[in-house]
C-alpha atoms as a PDB file:
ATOM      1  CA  UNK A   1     -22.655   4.987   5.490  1.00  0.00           C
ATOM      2  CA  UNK A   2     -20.135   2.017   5.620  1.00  0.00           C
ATOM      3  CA  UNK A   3     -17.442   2.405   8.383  1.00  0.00           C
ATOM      4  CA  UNK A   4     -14.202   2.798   5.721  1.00  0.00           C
ATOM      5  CA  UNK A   5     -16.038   5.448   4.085  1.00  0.00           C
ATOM      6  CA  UNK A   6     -16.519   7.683   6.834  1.00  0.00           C
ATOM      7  CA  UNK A   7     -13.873  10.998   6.164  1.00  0.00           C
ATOM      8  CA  UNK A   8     -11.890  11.890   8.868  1.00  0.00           C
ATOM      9  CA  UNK A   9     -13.040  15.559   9.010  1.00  0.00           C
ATOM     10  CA  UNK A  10     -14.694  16.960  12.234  1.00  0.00           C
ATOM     11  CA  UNK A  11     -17.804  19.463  12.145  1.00  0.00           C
ATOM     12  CA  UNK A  12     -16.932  22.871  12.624  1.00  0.00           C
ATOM     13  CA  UNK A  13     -19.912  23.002  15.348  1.00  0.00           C
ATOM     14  CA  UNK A  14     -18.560  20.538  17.389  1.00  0.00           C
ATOM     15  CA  UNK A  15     -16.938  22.038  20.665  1.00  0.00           C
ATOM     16  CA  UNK A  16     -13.534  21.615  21.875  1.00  0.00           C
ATOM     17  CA  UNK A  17     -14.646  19.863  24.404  1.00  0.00           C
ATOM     18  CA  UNK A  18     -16.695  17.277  22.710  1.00  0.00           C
ATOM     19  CA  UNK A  19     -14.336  16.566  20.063  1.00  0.00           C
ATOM     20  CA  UNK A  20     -11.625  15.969  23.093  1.00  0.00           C
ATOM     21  CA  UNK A  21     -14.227  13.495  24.797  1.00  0.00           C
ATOM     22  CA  UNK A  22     -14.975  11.611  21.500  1.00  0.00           C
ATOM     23  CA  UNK A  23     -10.761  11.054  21.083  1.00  0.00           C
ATOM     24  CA  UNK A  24     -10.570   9.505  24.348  1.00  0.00           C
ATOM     25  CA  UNK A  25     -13.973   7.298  23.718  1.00  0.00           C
ATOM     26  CA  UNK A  26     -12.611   6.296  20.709  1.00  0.00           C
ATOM     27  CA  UNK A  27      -8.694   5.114  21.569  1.00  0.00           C
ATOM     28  CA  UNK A  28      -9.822   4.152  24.863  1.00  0.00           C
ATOM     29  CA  UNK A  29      -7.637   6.612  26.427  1.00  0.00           C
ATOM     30  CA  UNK A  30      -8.316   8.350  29.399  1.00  0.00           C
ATOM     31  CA  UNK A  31      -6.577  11.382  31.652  1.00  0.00           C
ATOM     32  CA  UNK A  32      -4.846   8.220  33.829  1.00  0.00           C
ATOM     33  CA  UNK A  33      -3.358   6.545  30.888  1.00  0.00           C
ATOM     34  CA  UNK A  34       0.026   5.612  31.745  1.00  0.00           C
ATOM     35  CA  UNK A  35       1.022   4.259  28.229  1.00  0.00           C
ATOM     36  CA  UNK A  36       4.238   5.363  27.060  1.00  0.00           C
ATOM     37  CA  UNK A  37       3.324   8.078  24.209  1.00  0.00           C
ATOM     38  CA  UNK A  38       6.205   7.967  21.186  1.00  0.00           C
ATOM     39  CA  UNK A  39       5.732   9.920  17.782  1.00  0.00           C
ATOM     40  CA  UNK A  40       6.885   9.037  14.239  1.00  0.00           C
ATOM     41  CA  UNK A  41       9.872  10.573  12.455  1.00  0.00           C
ATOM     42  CA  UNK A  42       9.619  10.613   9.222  1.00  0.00           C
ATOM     43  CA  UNK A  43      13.051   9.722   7.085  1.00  0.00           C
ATOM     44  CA  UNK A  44      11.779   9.176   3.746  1.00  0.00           C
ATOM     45  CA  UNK A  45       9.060   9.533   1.302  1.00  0.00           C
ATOM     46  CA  UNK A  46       7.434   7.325  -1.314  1.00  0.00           C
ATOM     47  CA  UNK A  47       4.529   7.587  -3.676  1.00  0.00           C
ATOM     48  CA  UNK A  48       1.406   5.443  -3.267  1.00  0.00           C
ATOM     49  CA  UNK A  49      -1.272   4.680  -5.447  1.00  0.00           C
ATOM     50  CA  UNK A  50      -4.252   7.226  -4.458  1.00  0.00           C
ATOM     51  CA  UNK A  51      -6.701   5.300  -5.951  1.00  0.00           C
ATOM     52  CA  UNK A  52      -6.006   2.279  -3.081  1.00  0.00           C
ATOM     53  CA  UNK A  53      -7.959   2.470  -0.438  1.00  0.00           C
ATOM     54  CA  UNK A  54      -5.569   0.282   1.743  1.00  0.00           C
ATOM     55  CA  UNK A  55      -6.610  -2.417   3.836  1.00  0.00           C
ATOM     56  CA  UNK A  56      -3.700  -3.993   4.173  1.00  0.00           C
ATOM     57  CA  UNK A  57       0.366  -3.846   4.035  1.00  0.00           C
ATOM     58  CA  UNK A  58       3.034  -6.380   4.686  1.00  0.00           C
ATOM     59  CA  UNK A  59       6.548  -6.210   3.058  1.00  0.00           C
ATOM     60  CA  UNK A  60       8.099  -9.675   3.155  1.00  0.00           C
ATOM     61  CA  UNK A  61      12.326  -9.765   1.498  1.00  0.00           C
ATOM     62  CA  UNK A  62      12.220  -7.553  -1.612  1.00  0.00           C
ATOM     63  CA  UNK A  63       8.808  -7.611  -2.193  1.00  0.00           C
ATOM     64  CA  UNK A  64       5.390  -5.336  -1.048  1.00  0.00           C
ATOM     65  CA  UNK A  65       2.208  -6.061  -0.663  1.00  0.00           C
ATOM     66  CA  UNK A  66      -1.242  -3.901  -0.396  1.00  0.00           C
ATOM     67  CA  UNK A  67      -4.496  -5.014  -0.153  1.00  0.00           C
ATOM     68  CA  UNK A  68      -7.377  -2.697  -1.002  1.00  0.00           C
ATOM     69  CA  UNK A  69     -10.998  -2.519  -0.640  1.00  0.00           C
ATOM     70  CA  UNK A  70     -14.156  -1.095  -1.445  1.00  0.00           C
ATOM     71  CA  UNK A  71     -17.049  -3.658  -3.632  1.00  0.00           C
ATOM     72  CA  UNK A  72     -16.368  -3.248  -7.179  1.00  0.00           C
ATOM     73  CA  UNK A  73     -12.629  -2.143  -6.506  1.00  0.00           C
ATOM     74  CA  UNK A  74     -11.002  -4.416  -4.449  1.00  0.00           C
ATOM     75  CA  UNK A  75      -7.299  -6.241  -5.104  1.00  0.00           C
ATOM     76  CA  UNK A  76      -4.054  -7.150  -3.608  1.00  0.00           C
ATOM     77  CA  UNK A  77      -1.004  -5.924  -5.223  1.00  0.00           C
ATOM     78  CA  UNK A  78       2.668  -7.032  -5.159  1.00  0.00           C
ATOM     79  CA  UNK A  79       5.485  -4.510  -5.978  1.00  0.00           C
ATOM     80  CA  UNK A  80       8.959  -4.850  -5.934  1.00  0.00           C
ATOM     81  CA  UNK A  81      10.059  -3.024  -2.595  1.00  0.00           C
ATOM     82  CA  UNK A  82      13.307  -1.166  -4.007  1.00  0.00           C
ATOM     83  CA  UNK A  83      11.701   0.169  -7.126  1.00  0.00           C
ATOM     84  CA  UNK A  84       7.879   0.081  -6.854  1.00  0.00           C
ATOM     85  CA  UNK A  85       7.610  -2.018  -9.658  1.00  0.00           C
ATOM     86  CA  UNK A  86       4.539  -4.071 -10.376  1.00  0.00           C
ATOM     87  CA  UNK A  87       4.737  -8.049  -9.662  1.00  0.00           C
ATOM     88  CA  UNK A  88       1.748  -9.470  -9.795  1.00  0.00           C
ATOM     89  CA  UNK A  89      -2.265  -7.793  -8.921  1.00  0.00           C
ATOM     90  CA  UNK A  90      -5.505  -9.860  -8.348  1.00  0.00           C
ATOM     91  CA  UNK A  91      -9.041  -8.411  -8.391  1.00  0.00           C
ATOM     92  CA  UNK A  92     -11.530  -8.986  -6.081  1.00  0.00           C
ATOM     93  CA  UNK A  93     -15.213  -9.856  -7.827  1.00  0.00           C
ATOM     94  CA  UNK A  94     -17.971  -7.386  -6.665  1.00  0.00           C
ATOM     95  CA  UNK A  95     -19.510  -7.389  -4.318  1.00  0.00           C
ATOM     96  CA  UNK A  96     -16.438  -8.653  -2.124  1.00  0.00           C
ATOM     97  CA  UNK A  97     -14.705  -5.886   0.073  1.00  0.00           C
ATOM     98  CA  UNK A  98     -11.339  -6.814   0.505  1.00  0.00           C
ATOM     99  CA  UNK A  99      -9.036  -6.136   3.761  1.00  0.00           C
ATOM    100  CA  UNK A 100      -5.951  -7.443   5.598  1.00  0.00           C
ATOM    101  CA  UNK A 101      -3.575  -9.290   4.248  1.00  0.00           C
ATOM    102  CA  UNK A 102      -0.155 -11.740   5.045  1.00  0.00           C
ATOM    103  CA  UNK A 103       2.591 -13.839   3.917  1.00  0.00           C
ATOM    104  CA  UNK A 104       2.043 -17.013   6.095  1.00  0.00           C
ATOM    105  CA  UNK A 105       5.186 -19.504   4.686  1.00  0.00           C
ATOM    106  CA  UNK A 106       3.759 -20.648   1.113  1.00  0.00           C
ATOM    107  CA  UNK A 107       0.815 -18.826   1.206  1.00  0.00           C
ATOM    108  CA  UNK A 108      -0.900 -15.322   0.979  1.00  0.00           C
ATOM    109  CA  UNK A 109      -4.133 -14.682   3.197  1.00  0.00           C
ATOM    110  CA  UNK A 110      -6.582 -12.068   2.396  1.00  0.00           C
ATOM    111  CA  UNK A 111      -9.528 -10.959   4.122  1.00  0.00           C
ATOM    112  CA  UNK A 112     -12.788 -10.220   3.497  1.00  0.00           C
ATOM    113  CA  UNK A 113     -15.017  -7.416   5.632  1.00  0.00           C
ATOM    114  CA  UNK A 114     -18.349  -8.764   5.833  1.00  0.00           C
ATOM    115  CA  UNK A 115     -17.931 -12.003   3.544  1.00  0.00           C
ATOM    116  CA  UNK A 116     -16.395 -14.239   6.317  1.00  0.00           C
ATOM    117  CA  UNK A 117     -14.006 -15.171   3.774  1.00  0.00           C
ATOM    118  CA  UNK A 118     -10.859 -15.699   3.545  1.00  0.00           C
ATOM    119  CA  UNK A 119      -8.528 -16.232   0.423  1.00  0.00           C
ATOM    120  CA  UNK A 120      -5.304 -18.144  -0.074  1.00  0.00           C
ATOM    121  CA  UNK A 121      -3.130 -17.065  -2.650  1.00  0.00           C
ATOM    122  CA  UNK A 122      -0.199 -18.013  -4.040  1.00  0.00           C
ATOM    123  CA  UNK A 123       2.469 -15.450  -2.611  1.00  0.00           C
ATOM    124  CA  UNK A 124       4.151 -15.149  -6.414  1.00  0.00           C
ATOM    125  CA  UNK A 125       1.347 -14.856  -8.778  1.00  0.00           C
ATOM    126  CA  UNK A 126      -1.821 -13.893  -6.304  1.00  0.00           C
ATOM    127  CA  UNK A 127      -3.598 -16.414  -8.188  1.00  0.00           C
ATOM    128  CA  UNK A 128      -6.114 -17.874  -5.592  1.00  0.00           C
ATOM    129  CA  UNK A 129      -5.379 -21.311  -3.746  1.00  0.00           C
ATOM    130  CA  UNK A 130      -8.453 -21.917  -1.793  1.00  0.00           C
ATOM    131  CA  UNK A 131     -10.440 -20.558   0.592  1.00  0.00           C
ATOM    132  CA  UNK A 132     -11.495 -20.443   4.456  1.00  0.00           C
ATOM    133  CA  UNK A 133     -14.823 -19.222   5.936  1.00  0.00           C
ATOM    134  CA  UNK A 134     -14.537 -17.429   9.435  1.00  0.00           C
ATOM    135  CA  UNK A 135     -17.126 -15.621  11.573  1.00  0.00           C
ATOM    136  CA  UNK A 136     -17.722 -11.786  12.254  1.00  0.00           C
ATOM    137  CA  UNK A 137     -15.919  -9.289  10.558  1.00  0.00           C
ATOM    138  CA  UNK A 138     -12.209  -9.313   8.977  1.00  0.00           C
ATOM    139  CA  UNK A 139     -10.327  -6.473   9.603  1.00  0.00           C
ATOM    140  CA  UNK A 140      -6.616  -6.887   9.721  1.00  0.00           C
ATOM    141  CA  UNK A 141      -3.742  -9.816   9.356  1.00  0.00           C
ATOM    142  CA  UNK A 142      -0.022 -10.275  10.333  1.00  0.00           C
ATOM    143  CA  UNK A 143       2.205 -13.674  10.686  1.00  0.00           C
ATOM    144  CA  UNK A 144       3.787 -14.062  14.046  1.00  0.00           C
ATOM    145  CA  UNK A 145       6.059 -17.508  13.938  1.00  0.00           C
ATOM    146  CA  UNK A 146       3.103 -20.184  13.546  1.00  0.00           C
ATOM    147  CA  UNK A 147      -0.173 -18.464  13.746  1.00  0.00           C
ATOM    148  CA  UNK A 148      -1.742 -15.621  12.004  1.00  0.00           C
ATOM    149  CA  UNK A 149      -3.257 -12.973  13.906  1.00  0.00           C
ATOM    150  CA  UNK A 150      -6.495 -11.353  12.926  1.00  0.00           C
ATOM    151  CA  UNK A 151      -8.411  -7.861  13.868  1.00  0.00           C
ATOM    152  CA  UNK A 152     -11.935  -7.286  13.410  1.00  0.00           C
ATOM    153  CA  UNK A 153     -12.331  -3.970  14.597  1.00  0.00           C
ATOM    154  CA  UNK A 154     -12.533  -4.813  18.370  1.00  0.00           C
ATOM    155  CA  UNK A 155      -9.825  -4.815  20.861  1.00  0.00           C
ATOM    156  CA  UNK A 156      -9.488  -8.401  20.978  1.00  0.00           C
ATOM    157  CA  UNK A 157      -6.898  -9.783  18.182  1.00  0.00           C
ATOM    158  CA  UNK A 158      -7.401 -13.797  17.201  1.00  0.00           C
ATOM    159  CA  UNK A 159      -4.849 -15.866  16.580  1.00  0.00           C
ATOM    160  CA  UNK A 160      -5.898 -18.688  13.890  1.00  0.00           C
ATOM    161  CA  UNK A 161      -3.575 -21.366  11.987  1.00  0.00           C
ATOM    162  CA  UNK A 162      -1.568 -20.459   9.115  1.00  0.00           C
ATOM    163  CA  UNK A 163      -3.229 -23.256   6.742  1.00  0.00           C
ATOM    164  CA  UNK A 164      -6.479 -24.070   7.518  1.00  0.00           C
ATOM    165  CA  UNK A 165      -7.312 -20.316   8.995  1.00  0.00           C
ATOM    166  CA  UNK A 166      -9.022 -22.016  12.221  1.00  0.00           C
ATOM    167  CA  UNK A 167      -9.001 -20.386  15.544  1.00  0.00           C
ATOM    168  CA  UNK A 168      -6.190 -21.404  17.839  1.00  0.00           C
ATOM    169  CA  UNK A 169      -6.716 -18.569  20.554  1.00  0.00           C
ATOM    170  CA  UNK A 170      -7.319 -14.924  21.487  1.00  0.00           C
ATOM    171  CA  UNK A 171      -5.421 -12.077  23.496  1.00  0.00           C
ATOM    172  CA  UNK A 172      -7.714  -8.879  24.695  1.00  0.00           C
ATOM    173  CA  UNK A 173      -6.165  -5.817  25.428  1.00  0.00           C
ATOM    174  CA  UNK A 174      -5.757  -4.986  28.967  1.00  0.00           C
ATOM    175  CA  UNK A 175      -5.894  -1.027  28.438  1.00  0.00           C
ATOM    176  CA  UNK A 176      -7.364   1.070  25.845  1.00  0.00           C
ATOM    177  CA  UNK A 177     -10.687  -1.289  25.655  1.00  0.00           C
ATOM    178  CA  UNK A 178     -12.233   0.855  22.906  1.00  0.00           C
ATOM    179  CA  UNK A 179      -9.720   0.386  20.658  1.00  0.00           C
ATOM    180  CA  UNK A 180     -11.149  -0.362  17.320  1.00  0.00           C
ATOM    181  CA  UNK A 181      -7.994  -2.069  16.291  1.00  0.00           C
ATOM    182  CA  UNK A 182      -7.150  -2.220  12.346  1.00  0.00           C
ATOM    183  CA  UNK A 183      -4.086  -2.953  10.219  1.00  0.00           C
ATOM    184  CA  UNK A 184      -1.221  -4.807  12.303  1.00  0.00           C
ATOM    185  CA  UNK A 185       1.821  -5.583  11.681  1.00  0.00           C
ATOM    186  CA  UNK A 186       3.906  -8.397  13.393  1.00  0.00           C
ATOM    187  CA  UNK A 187       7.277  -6.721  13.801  1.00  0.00           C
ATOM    188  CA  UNK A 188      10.366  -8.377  14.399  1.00  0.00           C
ATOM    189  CA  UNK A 189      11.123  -7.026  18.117  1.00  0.00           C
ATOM    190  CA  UNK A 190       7.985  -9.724  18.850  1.00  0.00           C
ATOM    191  CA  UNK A 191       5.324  -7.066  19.429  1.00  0.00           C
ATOM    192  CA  UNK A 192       1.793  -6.132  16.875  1.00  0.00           C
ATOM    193  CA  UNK A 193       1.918  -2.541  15.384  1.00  0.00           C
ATOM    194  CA  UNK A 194      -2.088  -1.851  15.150  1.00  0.00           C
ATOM    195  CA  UNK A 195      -3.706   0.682  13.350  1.00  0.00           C
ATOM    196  CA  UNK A 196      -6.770   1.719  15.520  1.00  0.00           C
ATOM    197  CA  UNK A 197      -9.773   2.789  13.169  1.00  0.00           C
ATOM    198  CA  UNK A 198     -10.277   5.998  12.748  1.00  0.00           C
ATOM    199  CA  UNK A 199      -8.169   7.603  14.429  1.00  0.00           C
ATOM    200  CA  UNK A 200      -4.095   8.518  13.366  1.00  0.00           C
ATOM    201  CA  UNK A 201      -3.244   6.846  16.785  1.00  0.00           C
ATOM    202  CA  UNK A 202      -0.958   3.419  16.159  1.00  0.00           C
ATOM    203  CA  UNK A 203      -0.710   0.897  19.388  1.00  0.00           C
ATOM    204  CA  UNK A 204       2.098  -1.672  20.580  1.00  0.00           C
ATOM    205  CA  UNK A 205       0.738  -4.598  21.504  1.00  0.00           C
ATOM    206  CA  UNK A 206       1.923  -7.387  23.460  1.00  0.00           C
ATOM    207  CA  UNK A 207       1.101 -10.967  22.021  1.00  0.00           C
ATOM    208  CA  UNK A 208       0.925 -12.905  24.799  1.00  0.00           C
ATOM    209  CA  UNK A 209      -0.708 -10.670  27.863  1.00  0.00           C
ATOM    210  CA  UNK A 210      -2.503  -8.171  25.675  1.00  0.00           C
ATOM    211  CA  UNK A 211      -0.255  -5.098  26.981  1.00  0.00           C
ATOM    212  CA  UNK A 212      -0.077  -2.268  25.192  1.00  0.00           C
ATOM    213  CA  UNK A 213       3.736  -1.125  25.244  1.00  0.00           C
ATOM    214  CA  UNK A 214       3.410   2.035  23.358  1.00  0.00           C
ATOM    215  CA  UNK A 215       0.673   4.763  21.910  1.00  0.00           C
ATOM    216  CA  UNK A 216       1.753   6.262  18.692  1.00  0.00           C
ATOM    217  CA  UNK A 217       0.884   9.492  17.739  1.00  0.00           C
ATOM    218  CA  UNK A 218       1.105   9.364  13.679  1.00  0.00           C
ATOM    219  CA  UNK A 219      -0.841  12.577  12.877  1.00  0.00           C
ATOM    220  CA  UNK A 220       0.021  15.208  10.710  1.00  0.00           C
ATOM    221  CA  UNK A 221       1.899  12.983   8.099  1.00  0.00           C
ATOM    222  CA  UNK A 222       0.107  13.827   4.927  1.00  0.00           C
ATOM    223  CA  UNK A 223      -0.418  17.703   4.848  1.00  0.00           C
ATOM    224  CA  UNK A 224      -3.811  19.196   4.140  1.00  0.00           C
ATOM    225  CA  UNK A 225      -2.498  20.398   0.426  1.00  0.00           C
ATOM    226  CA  UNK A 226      -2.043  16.345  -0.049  1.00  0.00           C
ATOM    227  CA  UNK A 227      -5.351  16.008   1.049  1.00  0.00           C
ATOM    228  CA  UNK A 228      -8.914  15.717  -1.526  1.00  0.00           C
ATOM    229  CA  UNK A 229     -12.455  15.328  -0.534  1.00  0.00           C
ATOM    230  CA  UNK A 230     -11.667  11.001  -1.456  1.00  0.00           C
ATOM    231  CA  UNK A 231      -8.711  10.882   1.288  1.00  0.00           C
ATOM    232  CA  UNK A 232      -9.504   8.710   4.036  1.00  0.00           C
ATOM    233  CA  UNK A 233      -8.118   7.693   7.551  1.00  0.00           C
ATOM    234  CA  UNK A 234      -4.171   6.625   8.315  1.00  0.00           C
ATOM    235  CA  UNK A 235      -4.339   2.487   7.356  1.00  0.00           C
ATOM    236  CA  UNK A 236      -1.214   0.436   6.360  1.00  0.00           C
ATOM    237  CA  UNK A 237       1.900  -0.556   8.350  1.00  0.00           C
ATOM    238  CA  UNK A 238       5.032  -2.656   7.393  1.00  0.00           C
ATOM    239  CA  UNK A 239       7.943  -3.097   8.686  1.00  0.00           C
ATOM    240  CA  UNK A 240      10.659  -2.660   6.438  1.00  0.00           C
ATOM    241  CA  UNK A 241      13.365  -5.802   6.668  1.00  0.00           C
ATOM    242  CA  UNK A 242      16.364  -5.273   8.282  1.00  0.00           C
ATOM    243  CA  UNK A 243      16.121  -2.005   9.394  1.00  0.00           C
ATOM    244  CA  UNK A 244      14.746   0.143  11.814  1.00  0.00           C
ATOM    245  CA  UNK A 245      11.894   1.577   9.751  1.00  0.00           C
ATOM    246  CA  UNK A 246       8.266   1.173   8.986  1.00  0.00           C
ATOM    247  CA  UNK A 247       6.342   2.129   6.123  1.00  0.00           C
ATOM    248  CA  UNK A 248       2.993   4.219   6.726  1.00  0.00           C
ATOM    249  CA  UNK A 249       0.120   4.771   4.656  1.00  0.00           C
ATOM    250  CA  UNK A 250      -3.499   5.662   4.314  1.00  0.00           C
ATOM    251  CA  UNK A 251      -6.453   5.197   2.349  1.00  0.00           C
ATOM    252  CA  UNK A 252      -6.617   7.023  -0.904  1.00  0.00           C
ATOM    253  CA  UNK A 253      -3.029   8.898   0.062  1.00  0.00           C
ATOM    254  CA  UNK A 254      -0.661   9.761  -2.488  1.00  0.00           C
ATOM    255  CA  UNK A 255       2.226   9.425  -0.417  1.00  0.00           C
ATOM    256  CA  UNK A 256       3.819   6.518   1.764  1.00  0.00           C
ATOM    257  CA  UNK A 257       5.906   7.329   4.876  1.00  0.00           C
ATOM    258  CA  UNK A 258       9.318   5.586   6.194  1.00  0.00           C
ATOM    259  CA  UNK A 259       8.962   6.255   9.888  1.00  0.00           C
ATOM    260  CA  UNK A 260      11.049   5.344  13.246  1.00  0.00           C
ATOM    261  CA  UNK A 261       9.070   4.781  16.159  1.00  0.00           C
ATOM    262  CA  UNK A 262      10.950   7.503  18.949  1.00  0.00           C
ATOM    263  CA  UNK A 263       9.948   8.516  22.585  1.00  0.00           C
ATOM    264  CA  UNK A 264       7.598  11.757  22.254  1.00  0.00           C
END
């Protein structure tokens, strides 16, 4: 069963106990974890495609834009941020799987998950530039100043250059080491928003020593009457320019959030 298809639904035989263990193996938490804990509150709603399985979600001025995956079904969208209006849309040809995505100055990278390829687009159109092969899995892109950073479903987040996708570096975390981090989102208060697979938990992570600032606790956004047997796991962060708000989403969810980020 591949890893984004897994449903985020627990057996009813599993015990209290064990399902309590498997959270902490999974975030990396444990009972000594002295990360500051916020929670979402939510201040708006906004429909999302529930056909995308979302990989990827960066808004950048006026405009939005998801990346999806799944072979066969993959694409990256751009919408028009105010009005959800459709911009431009790219397919992905089977049997690519297609996953982060970011606006790096005149170009638009998207990942593959098991390709080691990447694809430069052209931010406007989405027609395809060139491309960029990389090793291991792609998992998740954002643009910090001059370097692109890049998940792939470890805790360690590479940094790589925004035009010829090489590797300039790497930052581990220093906490949470079983983090299976996801979907980030370089925010403008200079820290990564991460999405950690599968779980609806997102970290704050800092750049340059690998901290992590702040665990999010983002369940319980879509309610179980939103929910079908094709929704999937909490994937898709943006911060929305020039306010305090990001926008949340998962895979196969009808609905997109517009969150703050507040002490719990």
């Amino acid at each position: 069963m591949e890893r984004k298809r897994r449903a985020p639904v627990a057996a009813a035989t599993i015990t209290l106990s064990t399902a309590l263990a498997l959270a902490g193996t999974i975030t990396g938490c444990t009972s000594a974890d002295n990360t500051p804990k916020w929670r979402v509150e939510v201040v708006a709603t906004r429909p999302h495609d529930p056909g995308a399985f979302t990989e990827g979600l960066e808004a950048d001025g006026s405009v939005l834009y998801e990346g999806s995956g799944l072979s066969g079904h993959s694409s990256v969208v751009s919408t028009d941020l105010n009005t959800g209006a459709e911009l431009a849309r790219a397919e992905l040809p089977a049997p690519l799987f297609g996953e982060g995505i970011t606006r790096a100055g005149d170009l638009l990278w998207q990942l593959t998950w098991k390709d080691g390829l990447a694809i430069a687009r052209n931010p406007a159109t989405l027609a395809e530039i060139r491309t960029a092969r990389f090793d291991g899995e792609g998992w998740g892109l954002c643009t910090r100043g001059d370097r692109v950073v890049m998940s792939d479903g470890s805790s360690t987040l590479t940094f790589r250059d925004p035009r010829t996708f090489a590797v300039t570096g790497t930052v581990t975390l220093t906490s949470h080491k079983n983090a299976r981090l996801n979907e980030l989102d370089c925010a403008p208060d200079g820290s990564v928003y991460a999405n950690t697979w599968a779980t609806d938990t997102i970290l704050r992570i800092d750049l340059d020593t690998g901290d992590v600032l702040a665990s999010i606790d983002a369940s319980g956004l879509l309610p179980g009457s939103a929910r079908t047997p094709d929704t999937d796991v909490l994937n898709g962060i943006a911060h929305l320019p020039g306010t305090d708000r990001f926008l949340l989403t998962g895979k196969k969810w009808p609905t997109s959030y517009e969150v703050r980020f507040i002490p719990a």
